[in-house]
PDB file of N, CA and C in Angstrom:
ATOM      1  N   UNK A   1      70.531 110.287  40.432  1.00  0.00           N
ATOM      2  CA  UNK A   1      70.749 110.005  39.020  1.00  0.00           C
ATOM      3  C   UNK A   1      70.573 108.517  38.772  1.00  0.00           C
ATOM      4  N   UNK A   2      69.962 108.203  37.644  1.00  0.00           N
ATOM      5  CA  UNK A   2      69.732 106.581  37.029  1.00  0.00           C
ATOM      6  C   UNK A   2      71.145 106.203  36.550  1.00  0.00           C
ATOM      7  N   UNK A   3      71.233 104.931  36.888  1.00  0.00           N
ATOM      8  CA  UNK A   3      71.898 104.198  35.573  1.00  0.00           C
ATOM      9  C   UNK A   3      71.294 103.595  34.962  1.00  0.00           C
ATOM     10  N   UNK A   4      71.585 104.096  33.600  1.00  0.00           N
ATOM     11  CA  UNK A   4      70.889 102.721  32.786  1.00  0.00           C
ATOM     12  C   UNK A   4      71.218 101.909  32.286  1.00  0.00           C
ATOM     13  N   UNK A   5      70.290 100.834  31.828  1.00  0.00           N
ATOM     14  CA  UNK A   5      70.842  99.009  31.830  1.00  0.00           C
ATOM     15  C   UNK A   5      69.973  99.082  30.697  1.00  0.00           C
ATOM     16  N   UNK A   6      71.277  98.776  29.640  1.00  0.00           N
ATOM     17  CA  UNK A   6      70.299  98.329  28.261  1.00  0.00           C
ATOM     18  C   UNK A   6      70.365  96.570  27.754  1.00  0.00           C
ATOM     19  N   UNK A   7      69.153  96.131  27.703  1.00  0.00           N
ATOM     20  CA  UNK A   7      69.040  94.500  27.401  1.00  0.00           C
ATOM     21  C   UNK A   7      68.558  94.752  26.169  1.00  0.00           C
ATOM     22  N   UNK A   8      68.824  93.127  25.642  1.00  0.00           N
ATOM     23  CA  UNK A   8      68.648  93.186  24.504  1.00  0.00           C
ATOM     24  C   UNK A   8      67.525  91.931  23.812  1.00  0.00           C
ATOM     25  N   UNK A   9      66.606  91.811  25.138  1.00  0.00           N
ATOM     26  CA  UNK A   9      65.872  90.385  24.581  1.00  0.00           C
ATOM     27  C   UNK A   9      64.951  91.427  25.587  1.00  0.00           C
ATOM     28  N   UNK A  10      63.428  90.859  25.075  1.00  0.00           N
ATOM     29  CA  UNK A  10      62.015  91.154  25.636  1.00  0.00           C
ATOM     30  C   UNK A  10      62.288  91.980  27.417  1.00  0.00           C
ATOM     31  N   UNK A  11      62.853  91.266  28.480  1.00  0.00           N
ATOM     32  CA  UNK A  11      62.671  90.988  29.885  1.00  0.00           C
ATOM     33  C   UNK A  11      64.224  90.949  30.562  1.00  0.00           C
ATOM     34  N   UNK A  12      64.478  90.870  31.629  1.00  0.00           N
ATOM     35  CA  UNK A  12      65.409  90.512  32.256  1.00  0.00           C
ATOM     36  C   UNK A  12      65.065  90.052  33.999  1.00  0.00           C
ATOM     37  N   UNK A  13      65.016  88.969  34.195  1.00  0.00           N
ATOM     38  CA  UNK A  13      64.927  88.838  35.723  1.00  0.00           C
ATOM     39  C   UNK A  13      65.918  89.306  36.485  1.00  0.00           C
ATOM     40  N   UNK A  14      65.035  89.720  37.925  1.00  0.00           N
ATOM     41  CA  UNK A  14      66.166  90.891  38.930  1.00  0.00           C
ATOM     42  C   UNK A  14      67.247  89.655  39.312  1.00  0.00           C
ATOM     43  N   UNK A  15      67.430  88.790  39.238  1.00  0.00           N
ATOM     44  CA  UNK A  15      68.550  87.797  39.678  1.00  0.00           C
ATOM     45  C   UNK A  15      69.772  88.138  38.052  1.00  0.00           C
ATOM     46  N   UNK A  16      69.091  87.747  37.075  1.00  0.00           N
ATOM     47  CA  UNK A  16      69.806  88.141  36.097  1.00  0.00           C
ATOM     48  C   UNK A  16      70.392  89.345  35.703  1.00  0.00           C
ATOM     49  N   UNK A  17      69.541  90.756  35.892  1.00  0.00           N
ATOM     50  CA  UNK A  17      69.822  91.972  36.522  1.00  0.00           C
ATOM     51  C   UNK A  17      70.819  92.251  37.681  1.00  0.00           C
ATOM     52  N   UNK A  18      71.025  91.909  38.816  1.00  0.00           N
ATOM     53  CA  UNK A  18      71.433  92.016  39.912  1.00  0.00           C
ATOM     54  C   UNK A  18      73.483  91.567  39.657  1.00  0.00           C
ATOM     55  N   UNK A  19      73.450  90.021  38.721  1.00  0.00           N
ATOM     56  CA  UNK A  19      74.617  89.569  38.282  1.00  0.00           C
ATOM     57  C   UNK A  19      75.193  90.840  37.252  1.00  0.00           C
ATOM     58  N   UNK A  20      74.447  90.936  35.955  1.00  0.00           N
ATOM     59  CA  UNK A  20      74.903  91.510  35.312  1.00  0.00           C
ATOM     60  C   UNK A  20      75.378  93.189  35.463  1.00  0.00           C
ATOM     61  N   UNK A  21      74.649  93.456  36.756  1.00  0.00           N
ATOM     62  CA  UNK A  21      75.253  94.965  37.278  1.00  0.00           C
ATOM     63  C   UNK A  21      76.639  95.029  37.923  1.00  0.00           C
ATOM     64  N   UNK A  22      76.500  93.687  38.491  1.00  0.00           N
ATOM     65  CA  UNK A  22      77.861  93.182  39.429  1.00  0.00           C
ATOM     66  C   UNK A  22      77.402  93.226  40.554  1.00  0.00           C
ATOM     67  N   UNK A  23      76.502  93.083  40.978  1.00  0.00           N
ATOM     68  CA  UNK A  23      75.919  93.402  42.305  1.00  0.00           C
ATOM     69  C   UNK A  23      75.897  92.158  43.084  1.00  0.00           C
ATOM     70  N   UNK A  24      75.902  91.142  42.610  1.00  0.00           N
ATOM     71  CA  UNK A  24      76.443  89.586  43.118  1.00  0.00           C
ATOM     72  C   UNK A  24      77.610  89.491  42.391  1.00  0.00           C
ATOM     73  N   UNK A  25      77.606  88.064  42.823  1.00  0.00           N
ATOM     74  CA  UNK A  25      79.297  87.488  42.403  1.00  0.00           C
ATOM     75  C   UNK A  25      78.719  86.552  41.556  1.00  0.00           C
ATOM     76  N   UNK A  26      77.495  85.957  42.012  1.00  0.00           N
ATOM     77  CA  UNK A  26      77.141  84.468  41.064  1.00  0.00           C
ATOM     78  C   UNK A  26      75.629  84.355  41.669  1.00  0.00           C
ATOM     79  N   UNK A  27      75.363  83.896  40.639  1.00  0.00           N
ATOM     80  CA  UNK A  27      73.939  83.556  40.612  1.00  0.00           C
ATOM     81  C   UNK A  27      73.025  83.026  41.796  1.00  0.00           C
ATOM     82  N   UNK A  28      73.881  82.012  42.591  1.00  0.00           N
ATOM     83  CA  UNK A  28      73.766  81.742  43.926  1.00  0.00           C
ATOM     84  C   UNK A  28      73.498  82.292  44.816  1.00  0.00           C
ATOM     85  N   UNK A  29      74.381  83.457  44.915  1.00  0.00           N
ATOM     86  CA  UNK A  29      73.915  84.536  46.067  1.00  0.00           C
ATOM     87  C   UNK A  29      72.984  85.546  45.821  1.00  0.00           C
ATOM     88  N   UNK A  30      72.065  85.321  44.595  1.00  0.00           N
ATOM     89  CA  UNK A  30      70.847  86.275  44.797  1.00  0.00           C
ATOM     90  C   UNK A  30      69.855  85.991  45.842  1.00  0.00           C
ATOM     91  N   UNK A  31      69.417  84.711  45.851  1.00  0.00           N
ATOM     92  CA  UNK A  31      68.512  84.550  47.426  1.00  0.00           C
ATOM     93  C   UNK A  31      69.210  85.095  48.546  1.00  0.00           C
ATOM     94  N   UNK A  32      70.058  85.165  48.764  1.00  0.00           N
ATOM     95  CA  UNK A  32      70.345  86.134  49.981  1.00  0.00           C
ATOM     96  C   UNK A  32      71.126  87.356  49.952  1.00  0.00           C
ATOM     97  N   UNK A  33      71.174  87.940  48.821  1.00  0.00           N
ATOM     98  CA  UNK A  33      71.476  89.419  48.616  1.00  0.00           C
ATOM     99  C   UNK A  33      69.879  90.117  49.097  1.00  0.00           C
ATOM    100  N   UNK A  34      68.555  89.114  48.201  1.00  0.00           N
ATOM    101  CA  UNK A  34      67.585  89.591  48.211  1.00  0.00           C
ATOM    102  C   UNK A  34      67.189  89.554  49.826  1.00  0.00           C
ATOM    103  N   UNK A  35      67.268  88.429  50.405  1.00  0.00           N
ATOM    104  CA  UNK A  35      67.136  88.850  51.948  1.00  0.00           C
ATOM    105  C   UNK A  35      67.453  89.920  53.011  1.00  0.00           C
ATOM    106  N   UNK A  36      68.655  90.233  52.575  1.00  0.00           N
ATOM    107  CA  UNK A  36      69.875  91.256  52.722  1.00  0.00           C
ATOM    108  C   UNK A  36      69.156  92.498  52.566  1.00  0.00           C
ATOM    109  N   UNK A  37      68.822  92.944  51.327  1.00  0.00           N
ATOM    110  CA  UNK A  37      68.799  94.316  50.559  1.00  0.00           C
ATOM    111  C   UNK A  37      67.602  94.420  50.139  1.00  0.00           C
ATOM    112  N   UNK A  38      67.053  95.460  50.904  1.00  0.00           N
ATOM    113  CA  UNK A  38      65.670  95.721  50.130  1.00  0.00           C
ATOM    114  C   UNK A  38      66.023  96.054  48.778  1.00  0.00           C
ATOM    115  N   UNK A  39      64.380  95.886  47.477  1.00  0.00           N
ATOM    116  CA  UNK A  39      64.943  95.848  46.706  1.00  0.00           C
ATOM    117  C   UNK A  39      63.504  96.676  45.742  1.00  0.00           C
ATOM    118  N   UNK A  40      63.295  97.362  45.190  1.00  0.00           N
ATOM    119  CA  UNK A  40      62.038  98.327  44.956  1.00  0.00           C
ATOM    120  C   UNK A  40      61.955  98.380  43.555  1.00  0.00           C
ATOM    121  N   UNK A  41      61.028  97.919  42.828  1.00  0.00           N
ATOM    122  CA  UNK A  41      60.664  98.006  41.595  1.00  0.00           C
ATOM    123  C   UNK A  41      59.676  98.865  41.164  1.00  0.00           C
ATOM    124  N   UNK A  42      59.937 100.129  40.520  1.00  0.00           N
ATOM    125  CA  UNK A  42      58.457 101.131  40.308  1.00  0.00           C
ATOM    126  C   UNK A  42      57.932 101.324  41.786  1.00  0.00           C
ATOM    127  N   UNK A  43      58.752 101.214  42.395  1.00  0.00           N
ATOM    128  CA  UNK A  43      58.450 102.067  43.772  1.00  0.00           C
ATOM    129  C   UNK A  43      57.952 100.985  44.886  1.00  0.00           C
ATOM    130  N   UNK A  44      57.663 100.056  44.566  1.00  0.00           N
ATOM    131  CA  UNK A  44      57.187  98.687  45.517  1.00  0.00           C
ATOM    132  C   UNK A  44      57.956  97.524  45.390  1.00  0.00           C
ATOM    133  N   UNK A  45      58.328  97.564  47.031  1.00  0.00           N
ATOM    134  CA  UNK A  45      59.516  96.494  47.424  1.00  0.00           C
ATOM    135  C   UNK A  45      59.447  95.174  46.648  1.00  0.00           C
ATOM    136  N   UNK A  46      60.652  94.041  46.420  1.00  0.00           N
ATOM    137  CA  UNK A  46      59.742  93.013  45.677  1.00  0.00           C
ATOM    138  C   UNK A  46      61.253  92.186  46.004  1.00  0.00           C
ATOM    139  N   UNK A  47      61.181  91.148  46.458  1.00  0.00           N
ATOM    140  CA  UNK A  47      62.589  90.029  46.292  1.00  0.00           C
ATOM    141  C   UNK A  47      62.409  88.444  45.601  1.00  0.00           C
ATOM    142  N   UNK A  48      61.307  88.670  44.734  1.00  0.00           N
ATOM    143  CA  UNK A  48      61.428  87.585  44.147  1.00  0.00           C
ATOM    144  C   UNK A  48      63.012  87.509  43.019  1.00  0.00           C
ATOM    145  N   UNK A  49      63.480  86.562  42.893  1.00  0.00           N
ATOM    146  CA  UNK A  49      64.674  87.053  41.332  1.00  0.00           C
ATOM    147  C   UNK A  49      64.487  86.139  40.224  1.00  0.00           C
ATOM    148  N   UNK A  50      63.423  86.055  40.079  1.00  0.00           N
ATOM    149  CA  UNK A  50      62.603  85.548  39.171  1.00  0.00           C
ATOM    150  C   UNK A  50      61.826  86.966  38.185  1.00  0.00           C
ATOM    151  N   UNK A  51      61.342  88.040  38.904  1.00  0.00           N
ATOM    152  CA  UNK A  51      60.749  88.701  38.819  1.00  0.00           C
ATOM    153  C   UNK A  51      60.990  89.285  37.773  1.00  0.00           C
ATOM    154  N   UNK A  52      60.116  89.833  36.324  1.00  0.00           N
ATOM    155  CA  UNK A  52      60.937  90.443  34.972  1.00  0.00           C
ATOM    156  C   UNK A  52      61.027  91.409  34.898  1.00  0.00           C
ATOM    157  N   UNK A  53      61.883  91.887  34.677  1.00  0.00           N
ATOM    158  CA  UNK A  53      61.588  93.412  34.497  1.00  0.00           C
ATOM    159  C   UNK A  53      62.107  93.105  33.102  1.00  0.00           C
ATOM    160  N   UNK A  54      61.067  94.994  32.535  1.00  0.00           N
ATOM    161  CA  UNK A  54      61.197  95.450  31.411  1.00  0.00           C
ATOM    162  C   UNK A  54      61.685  97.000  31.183  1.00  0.00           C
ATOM    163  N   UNK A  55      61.386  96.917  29.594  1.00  0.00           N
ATOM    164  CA  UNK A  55      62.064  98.283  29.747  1.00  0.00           C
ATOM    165  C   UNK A  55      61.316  99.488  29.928  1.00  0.00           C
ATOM    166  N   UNK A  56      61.977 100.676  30.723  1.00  0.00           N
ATOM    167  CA  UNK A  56      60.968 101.465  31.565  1.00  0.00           C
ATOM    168  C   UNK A  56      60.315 101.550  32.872  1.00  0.00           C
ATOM    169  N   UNK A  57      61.175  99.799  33.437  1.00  0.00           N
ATOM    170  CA  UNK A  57      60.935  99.758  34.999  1.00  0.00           C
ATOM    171  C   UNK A  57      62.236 100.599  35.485  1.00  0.00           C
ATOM    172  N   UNK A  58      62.230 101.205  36.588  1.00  0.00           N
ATOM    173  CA  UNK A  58      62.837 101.325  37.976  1.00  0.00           C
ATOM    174  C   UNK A  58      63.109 100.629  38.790  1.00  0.00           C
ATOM    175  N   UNK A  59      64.668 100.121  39.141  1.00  0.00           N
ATOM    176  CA  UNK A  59      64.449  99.474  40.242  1.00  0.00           C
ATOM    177  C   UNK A  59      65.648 100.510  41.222  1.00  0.00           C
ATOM    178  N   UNK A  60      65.678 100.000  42.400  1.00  0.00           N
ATOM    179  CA  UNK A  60      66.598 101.207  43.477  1.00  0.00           C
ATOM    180  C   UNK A  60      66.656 100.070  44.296  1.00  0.00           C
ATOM    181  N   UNK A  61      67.924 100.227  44.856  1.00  0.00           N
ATOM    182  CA  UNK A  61      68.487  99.320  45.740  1.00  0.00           C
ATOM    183  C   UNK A  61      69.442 100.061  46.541  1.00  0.00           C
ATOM    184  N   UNK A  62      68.959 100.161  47.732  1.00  0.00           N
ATOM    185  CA  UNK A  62      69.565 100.543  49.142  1.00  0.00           C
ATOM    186  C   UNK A  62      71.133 100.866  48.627  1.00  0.00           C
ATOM    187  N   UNK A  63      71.870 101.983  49.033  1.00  0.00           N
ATOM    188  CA  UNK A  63      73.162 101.700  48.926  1.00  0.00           C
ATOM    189  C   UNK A  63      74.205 101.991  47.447  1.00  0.00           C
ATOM    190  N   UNK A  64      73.384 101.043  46.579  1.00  0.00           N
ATOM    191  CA  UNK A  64      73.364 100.436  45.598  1.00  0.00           C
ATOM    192  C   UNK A  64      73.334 102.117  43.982  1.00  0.00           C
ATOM    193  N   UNK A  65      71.834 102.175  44.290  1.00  0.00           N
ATOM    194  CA  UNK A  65      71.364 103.562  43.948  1.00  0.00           C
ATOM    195  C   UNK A  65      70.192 103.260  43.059  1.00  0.00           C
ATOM    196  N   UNK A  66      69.991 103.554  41.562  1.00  0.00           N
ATOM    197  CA  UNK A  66      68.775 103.223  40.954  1.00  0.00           C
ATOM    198  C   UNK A  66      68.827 102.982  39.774  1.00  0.00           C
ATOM    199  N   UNK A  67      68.473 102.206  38.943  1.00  0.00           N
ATOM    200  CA  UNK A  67      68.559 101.424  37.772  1.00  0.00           C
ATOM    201  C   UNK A  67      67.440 101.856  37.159  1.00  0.00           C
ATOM    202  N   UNK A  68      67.414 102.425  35.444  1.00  0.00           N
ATOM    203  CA  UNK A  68      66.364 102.123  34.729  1.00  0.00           C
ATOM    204  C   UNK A  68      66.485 101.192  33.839  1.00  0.00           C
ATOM    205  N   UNK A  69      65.667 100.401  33.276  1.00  0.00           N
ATOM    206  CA  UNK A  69      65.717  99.226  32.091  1.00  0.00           C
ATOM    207  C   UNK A  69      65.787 100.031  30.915  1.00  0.00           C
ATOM    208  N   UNK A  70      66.434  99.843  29.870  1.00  0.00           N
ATOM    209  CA  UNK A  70      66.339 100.570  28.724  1.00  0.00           C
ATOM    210  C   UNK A  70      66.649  99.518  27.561  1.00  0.00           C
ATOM    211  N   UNK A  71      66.055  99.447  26.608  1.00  0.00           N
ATOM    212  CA  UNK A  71      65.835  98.294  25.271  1.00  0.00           C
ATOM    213  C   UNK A  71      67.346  98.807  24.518  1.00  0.00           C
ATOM    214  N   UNK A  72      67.817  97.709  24.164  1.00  0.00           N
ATOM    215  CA  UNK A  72      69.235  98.303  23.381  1.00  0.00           C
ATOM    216  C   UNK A  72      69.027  98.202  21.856  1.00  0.00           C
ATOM    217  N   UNK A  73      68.661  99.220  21.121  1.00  0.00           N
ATOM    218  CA  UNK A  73      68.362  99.303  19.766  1.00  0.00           C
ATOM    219  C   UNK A  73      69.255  98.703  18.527  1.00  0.00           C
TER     220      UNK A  73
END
């Protein structure tokens, strides 16, 4: 099953994503969560946390489980 993550501006980077799920503690520890945890966007691994996602991506994270982006109306 998805959870979904509704934003409310164009994009969200997976570092900004990753905080706002709770999946870090602080912004800091995304470079090495991402080292840590594979991390799969639309099905292909990716650890930049820079990286944008939009709405209608997938992301799944080990453990974690799977995220869809969804636009908050």
């Amino acid at each position: 099953m998805q959870t979904e993550v509704f934003i409310t501006s164009e994009y969200i980077t997976l570092g900004q994503f990753l905080k706002y799920e709770n999946l870090i503690e602080s912004g800091g520890s995304v470079k090495f969560f991402l080292e840590e945890i594979p991390v799969f966007i639309n099905g292909e691994q990716d650890n930049r946390r820079g990286r944008k996602l939009y709405p209608g991506d997938i992301v799944s994270i080990e453990e974690f489980g799977e995220f869809i982006i969804l636009i908050q109306k």
